[in-house]
PDB file of N, CA and C in Angstrom:
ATOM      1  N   UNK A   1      -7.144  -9.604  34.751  1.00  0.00           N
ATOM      2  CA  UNK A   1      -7.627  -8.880  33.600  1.00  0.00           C
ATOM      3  C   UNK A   1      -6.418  -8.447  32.760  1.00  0.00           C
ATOM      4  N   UNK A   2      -6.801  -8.962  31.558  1.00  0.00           N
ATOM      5  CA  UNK A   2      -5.392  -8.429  30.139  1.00  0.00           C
ATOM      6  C   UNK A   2      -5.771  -6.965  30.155  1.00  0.00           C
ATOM      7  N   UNK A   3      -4.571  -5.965  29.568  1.00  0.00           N
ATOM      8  CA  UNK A   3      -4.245  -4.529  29.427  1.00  0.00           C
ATOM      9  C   UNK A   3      -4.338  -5.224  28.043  1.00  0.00           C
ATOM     10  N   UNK A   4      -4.805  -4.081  27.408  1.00  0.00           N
ATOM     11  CA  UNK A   4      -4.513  -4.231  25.402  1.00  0.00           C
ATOM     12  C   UNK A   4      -3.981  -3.017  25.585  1.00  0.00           C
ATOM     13  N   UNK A   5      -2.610  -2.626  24.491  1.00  0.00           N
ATOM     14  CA  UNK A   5      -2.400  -1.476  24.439  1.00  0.00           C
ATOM     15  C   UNK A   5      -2.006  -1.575  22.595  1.00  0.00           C
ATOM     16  N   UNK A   6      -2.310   0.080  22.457  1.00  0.00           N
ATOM     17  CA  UNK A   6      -2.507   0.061  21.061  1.00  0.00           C
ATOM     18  C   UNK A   6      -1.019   0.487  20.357  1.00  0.00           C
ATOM     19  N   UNK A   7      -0.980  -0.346  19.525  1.00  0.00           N
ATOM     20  CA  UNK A   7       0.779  -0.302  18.692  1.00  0.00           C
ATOM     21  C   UNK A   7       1.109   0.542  17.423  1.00  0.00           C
ATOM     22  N   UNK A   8      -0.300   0.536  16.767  1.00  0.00           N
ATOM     23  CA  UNK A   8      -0.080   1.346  15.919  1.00  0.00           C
ATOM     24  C   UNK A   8      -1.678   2.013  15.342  1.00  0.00           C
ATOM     25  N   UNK A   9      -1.297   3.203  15.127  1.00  0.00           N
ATOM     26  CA  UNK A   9      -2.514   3.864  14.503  1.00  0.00           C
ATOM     27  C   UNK A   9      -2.480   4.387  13.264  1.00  0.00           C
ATOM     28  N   UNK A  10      -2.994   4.084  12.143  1.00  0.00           N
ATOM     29  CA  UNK A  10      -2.994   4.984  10.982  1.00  0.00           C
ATOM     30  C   UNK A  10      -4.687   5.429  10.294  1.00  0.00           C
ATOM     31  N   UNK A  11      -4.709   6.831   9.552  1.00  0.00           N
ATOM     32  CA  UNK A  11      -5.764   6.673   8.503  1.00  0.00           C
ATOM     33  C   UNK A  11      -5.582   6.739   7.558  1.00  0.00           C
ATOM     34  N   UNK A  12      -6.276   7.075   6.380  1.00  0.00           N
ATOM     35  CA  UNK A  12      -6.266   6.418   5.285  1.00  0.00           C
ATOM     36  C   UNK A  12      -5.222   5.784   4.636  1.00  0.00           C
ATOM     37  N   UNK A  13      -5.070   4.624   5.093  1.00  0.00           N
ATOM     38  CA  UNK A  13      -4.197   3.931   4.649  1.00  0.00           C
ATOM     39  C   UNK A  13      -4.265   3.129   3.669  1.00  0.00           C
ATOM     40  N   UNK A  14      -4.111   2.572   2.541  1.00  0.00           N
ATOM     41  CA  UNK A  14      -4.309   1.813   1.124  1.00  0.00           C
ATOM     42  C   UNK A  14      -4.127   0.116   1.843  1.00  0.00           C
ATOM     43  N   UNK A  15      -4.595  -0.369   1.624  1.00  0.00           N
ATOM     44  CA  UNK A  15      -4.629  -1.716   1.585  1.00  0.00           C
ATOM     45  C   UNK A  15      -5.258  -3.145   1.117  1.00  0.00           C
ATOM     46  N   UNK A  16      -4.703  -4.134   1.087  1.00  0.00           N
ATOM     47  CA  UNK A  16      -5.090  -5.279  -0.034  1.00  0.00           C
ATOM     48  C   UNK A  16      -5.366  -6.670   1.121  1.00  0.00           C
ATOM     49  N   UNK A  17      -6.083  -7.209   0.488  1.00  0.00           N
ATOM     50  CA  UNK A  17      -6.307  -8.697   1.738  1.00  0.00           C
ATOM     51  C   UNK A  17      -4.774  -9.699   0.941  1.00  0.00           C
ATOM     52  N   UNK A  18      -4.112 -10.053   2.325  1.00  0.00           N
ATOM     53  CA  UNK A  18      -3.068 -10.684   1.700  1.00  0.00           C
ATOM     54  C   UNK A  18      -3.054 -11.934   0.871  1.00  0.00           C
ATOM     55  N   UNK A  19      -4.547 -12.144   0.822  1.00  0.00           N
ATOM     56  CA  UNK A  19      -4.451 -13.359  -0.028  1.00  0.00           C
ATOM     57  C   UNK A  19      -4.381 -12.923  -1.776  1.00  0.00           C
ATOM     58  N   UNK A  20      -3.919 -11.330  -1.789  1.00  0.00           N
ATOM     59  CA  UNK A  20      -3.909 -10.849  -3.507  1.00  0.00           C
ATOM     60  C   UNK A  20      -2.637 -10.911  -3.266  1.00  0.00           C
ATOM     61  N   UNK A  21      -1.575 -10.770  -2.433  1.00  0.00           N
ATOM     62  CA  UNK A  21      -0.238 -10.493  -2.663  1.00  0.00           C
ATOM     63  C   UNK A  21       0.252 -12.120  -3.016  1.00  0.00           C
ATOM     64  N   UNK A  22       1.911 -11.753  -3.692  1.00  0.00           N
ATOM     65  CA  UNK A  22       2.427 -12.782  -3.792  1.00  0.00           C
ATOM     66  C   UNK A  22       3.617 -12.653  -3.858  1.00  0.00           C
ATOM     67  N   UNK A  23       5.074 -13.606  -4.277  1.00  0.00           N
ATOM     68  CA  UNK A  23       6.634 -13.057  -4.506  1.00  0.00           C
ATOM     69  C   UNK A  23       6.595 -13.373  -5.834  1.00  0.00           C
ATOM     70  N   UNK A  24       7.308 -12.710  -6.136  1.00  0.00           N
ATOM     71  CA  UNK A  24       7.804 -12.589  -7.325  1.00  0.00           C
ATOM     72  C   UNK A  24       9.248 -12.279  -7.752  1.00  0.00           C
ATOM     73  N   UNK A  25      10.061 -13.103  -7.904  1.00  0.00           N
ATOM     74  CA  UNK A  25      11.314 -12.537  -8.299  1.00  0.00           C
ATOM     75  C   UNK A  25      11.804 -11.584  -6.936  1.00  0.00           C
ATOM     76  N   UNK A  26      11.639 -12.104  -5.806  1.00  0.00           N
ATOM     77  CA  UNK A  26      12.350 -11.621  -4.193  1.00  0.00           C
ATOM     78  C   UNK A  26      11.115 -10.314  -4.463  1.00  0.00           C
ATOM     79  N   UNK A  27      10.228  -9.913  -4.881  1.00  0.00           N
ATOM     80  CA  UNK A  27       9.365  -8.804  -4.615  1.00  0.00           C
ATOM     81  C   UNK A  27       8.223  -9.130  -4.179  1.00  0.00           C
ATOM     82  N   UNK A  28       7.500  -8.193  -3.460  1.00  0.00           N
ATOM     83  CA  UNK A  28       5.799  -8.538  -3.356  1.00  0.00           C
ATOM     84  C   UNK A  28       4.964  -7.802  -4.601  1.00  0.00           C
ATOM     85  N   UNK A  29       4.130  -8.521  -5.089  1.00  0.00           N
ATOM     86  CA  UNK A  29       3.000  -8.335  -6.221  1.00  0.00           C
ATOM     87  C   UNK A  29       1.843  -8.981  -6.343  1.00  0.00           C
ATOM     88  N   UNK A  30       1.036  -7.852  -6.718  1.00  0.00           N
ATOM     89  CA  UNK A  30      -0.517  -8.375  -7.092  1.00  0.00           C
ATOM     90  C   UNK A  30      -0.386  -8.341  -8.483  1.00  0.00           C
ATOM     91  N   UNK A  31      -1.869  -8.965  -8.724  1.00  0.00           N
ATOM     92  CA  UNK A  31      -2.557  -8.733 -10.420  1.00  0.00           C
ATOM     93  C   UNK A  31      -3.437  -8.208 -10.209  1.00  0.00           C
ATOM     94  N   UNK A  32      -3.011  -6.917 -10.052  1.00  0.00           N
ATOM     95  CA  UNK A  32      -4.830  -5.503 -10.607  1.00  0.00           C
ATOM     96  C   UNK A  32      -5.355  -5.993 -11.686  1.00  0.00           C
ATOM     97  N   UNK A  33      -6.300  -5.562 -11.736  1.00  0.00           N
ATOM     98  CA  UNK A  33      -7.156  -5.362 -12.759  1.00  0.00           C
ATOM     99  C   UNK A  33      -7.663  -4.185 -13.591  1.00  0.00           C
ATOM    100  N   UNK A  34      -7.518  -4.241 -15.093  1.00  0.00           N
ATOM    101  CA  UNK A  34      -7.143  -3.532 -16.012  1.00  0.00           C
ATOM    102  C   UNK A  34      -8.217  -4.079 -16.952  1.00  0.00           C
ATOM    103  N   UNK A  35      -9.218  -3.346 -17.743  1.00  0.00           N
ATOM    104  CA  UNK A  35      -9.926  -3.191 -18.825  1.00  0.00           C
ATOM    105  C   UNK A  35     -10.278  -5.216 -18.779  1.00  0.00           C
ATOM    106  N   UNK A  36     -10.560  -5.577 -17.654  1.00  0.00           N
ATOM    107  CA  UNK A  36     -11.050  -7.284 -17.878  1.00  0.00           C
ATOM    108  C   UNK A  36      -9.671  -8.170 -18.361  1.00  0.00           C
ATOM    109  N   UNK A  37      -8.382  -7.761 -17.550  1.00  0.00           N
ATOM    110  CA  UNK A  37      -7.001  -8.458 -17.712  1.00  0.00           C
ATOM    111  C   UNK A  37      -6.179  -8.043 -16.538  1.00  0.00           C
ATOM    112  N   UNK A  38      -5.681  -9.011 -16.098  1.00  0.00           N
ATOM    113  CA  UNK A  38      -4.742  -9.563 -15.215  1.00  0.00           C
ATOM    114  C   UNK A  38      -3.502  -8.544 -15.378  1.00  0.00           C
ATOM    115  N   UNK A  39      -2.981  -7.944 -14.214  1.00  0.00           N
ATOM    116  CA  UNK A  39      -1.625  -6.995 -14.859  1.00  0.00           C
ATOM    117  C   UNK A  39      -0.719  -7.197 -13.502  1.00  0.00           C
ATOM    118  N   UNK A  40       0.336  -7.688 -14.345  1.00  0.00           N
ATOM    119  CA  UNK A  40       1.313  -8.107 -12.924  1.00  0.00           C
ATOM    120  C   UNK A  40       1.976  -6.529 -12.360  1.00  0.00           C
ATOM    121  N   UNK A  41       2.177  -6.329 -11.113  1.00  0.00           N
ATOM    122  CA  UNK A  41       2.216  -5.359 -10.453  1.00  0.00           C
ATOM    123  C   UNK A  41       3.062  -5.294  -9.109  1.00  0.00           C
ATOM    124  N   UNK A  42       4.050  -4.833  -9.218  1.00  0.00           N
ATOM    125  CA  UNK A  42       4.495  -4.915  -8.076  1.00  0.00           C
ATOM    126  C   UNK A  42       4.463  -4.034  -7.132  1.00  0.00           C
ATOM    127  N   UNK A  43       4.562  -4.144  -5.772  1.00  0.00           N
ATOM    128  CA  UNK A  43       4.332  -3.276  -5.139  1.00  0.00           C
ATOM    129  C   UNK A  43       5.340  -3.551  -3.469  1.00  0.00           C
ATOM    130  N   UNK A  44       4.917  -2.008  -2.653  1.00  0.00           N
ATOM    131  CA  UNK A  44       5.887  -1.819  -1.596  1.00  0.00           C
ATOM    132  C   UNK A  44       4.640  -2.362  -0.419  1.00  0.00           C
ATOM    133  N   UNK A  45       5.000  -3.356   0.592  1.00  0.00           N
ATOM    134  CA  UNK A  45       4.198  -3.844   1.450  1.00  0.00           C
ATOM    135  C   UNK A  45       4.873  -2.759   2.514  1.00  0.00           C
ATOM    136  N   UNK A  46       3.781  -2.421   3.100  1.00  0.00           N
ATOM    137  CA  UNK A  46       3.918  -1.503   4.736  1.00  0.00           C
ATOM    138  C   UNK A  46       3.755  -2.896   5.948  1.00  0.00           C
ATOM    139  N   UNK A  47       2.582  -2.376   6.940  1.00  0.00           N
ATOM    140  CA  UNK A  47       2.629  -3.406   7.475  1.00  0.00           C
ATOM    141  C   UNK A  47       1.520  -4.537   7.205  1.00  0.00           C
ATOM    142  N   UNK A  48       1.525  -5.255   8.012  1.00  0.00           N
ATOM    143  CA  UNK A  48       0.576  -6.501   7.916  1.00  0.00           C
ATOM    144  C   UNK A  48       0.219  -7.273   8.938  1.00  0.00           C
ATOM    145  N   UNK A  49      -1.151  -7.328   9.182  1.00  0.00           N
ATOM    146  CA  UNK A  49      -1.795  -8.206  10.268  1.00  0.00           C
ATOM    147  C   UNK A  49      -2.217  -9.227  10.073  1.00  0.00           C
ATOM    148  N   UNK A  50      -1.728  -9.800   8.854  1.00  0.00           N
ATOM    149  CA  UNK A  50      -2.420 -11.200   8.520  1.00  0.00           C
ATOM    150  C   UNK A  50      -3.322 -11.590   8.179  1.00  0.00           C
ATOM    151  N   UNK A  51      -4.078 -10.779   7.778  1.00  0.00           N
ATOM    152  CA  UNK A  51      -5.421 -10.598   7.146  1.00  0.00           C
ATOM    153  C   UNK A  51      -5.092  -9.296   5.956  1.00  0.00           C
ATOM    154  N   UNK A  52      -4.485  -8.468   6.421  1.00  0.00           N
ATOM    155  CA  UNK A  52      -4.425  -6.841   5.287  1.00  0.00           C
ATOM    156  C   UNK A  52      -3.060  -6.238   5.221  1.00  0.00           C
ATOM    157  N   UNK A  53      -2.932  -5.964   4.414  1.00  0.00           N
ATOM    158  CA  UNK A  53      -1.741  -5.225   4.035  1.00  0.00           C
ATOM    159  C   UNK A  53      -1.159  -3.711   3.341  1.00  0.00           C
ATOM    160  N   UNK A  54      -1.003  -3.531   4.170  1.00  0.00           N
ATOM    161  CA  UNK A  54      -0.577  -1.799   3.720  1.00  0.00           C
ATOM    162  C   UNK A  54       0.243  -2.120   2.506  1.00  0.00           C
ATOM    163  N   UNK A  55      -0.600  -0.864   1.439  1.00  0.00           N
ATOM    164  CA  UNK A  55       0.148  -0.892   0.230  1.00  0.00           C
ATOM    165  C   UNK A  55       1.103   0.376   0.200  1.00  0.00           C
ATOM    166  N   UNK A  56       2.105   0.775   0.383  1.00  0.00           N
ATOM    167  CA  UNK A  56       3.141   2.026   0.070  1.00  0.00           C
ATOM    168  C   UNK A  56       2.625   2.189  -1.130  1.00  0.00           C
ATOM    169  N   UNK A  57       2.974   1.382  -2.754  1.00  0.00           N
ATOM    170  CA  UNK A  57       3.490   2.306  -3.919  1.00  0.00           C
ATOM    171  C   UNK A  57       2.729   1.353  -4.614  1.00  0.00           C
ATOM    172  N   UNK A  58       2.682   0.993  -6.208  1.00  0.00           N
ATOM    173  CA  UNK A  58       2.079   0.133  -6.831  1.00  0.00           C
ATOM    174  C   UNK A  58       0.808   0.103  -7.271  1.00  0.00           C
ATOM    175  N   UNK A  59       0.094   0.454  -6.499  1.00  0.00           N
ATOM    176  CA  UNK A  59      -1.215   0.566  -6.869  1.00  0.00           C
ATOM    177  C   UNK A  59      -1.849   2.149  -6.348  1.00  0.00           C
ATOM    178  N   UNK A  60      -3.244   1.928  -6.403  1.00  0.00           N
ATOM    179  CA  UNK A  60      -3.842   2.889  -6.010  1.00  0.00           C
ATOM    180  C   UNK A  60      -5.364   3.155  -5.675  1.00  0.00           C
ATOM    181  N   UNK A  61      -5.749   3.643  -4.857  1.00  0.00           N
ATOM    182  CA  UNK A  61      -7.078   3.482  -4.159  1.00  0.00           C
ATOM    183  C   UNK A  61      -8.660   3.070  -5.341  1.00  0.00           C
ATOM    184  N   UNK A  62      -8.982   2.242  -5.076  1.00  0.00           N
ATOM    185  CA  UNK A  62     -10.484   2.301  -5.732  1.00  0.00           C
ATOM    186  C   UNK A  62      -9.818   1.049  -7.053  1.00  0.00           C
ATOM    187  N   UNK A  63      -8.699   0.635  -7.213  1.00  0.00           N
ATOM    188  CA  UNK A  63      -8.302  -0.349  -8.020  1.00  0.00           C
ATOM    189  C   UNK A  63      -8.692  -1.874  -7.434  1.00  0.00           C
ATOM    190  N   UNK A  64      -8.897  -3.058  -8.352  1.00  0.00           N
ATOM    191  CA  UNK A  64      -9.534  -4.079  -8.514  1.00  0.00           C
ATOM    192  C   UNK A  64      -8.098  -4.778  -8.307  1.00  0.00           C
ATOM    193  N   UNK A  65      -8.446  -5.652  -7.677  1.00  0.00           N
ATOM    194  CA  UNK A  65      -7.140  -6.729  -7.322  1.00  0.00           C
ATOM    195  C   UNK A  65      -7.706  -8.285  -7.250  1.00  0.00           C
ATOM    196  N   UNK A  66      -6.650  -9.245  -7.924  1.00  0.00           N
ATOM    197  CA  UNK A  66      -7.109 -10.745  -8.006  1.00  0.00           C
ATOM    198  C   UNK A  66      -7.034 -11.573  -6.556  1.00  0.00           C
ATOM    199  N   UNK A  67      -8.091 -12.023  -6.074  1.00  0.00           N
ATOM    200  CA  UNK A  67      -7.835 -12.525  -4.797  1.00  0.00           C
ATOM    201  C   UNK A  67      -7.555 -13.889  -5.007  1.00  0.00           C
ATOM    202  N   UNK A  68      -6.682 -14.792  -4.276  1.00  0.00           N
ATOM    203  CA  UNK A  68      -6.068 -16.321  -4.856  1.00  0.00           C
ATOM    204  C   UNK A  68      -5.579 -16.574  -5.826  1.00  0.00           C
ATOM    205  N   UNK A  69      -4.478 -15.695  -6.596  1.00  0.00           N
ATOM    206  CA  UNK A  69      -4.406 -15.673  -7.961  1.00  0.00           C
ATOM    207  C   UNK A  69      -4.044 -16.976  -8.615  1.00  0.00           C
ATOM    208  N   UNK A  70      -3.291 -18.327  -7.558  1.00  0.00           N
ATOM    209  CA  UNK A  70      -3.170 -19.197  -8.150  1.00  0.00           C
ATOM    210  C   UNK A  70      -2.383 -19.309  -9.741  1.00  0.00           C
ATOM    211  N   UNK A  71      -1.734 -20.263 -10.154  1.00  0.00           N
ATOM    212  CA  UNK A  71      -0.752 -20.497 -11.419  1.00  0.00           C
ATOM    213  C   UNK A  71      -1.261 -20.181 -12.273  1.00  0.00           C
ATOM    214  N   UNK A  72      -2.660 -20.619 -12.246  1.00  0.00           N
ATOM    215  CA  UNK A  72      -3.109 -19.922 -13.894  1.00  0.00           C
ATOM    216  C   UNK A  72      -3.072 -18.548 -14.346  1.00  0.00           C
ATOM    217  N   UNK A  73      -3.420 -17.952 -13.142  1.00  0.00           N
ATOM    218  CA  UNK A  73      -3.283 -16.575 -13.854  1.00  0.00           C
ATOM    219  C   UNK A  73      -1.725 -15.959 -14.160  1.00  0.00           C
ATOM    220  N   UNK A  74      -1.970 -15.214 -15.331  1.00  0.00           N
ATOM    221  CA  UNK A  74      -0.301 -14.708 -15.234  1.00  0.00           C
ATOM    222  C   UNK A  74      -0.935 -13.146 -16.462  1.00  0.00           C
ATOM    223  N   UNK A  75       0.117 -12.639 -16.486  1.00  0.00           N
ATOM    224  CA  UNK A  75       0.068 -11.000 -16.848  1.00  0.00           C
ATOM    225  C   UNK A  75      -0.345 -11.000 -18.048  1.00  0.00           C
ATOM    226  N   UNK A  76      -1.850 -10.204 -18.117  1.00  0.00           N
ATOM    227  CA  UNK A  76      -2.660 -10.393 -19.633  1.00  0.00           C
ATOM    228  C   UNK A  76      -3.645 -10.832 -19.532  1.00  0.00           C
ATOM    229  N   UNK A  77      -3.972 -12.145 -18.910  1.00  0.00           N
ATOM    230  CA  UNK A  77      -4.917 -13.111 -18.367  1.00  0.00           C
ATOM    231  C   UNK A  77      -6.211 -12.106 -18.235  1.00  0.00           C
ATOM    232  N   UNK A  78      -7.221 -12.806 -19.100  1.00  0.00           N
ATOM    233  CA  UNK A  78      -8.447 -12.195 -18.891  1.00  0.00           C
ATOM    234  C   UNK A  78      -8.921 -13.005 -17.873  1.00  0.00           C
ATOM    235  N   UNK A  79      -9.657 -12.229 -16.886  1.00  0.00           N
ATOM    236  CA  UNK A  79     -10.429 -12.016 -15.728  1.00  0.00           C
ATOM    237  C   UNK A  79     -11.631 -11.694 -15.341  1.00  0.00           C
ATOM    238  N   UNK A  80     -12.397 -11.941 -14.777  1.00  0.00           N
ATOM    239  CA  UNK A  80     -13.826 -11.845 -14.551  1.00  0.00           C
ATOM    240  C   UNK A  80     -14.279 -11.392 -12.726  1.00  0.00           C
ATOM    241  N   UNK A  81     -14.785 -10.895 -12.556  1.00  0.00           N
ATOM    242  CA  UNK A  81     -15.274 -10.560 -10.928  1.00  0.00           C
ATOM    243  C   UNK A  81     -16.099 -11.606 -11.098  1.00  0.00           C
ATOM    244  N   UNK A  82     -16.025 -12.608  -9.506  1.00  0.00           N
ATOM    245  CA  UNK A  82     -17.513 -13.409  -9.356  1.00  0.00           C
ATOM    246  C   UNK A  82     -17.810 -12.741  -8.091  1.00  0.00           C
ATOM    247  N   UNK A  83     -19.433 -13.232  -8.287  1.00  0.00           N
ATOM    248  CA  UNK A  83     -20.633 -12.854  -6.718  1.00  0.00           C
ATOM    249  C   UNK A  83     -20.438 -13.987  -5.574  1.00  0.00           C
TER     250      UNK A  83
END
C-alpha cells in the first residue's frame, strides 16, 4: 500500500488553467479580458500542477482570461466567450 503525503496546502489562492499562460519576452503572460479585447498582461507564476497555476501579481480574482490564445490573438484583439 502507497503513503500519499501532502506537500503543500494553500486557500484562497488566485489561479489560471495553464493553457491561458504563455512567455513572453523571458516572462509569463495571459490576455485578460477587458470591455470585449484581448490585453496582454503579465504576470508572477507561484506554483503549478500542470493543470493550474498560482497567480502572485497581474491579475485579479473574478477576471476573464483567453484560454489557447494561439498567434492570432495579440493585445487589443477583440474577443468573444464561446459555450
Amino acid at each position: 500500500m502507497a503513503r500519499i503525503a501532502l506537500l503543500d496546502h494553500a486557500t484562497d489562492v488566485l489561479q489560471v488553467p495553464v493553457a491561458a499562460l504563455f512567455r513572453r519576452g523571458g516572462e509569463w503572460a495571459v490576455f485578460h479580458v477587458n470591455d470585449n479585447r484581448a490585453k496582454l498582461t503579465r504576470v508572477d507564476v507561484g506554483r503549478n500542477n500542470g493543470r493550474n497555476a498560482q497567480i502572485l501579481s497581474g491579475i485579479e480574482a473574478g477576471e476573464s482570461v483567453v484560454l489557447y490564445p494561439g498567434e492570432q490573438v495579440e493585445d487589443g484583439a477583440r474577443v468573444r466567450q464561446r459555450d
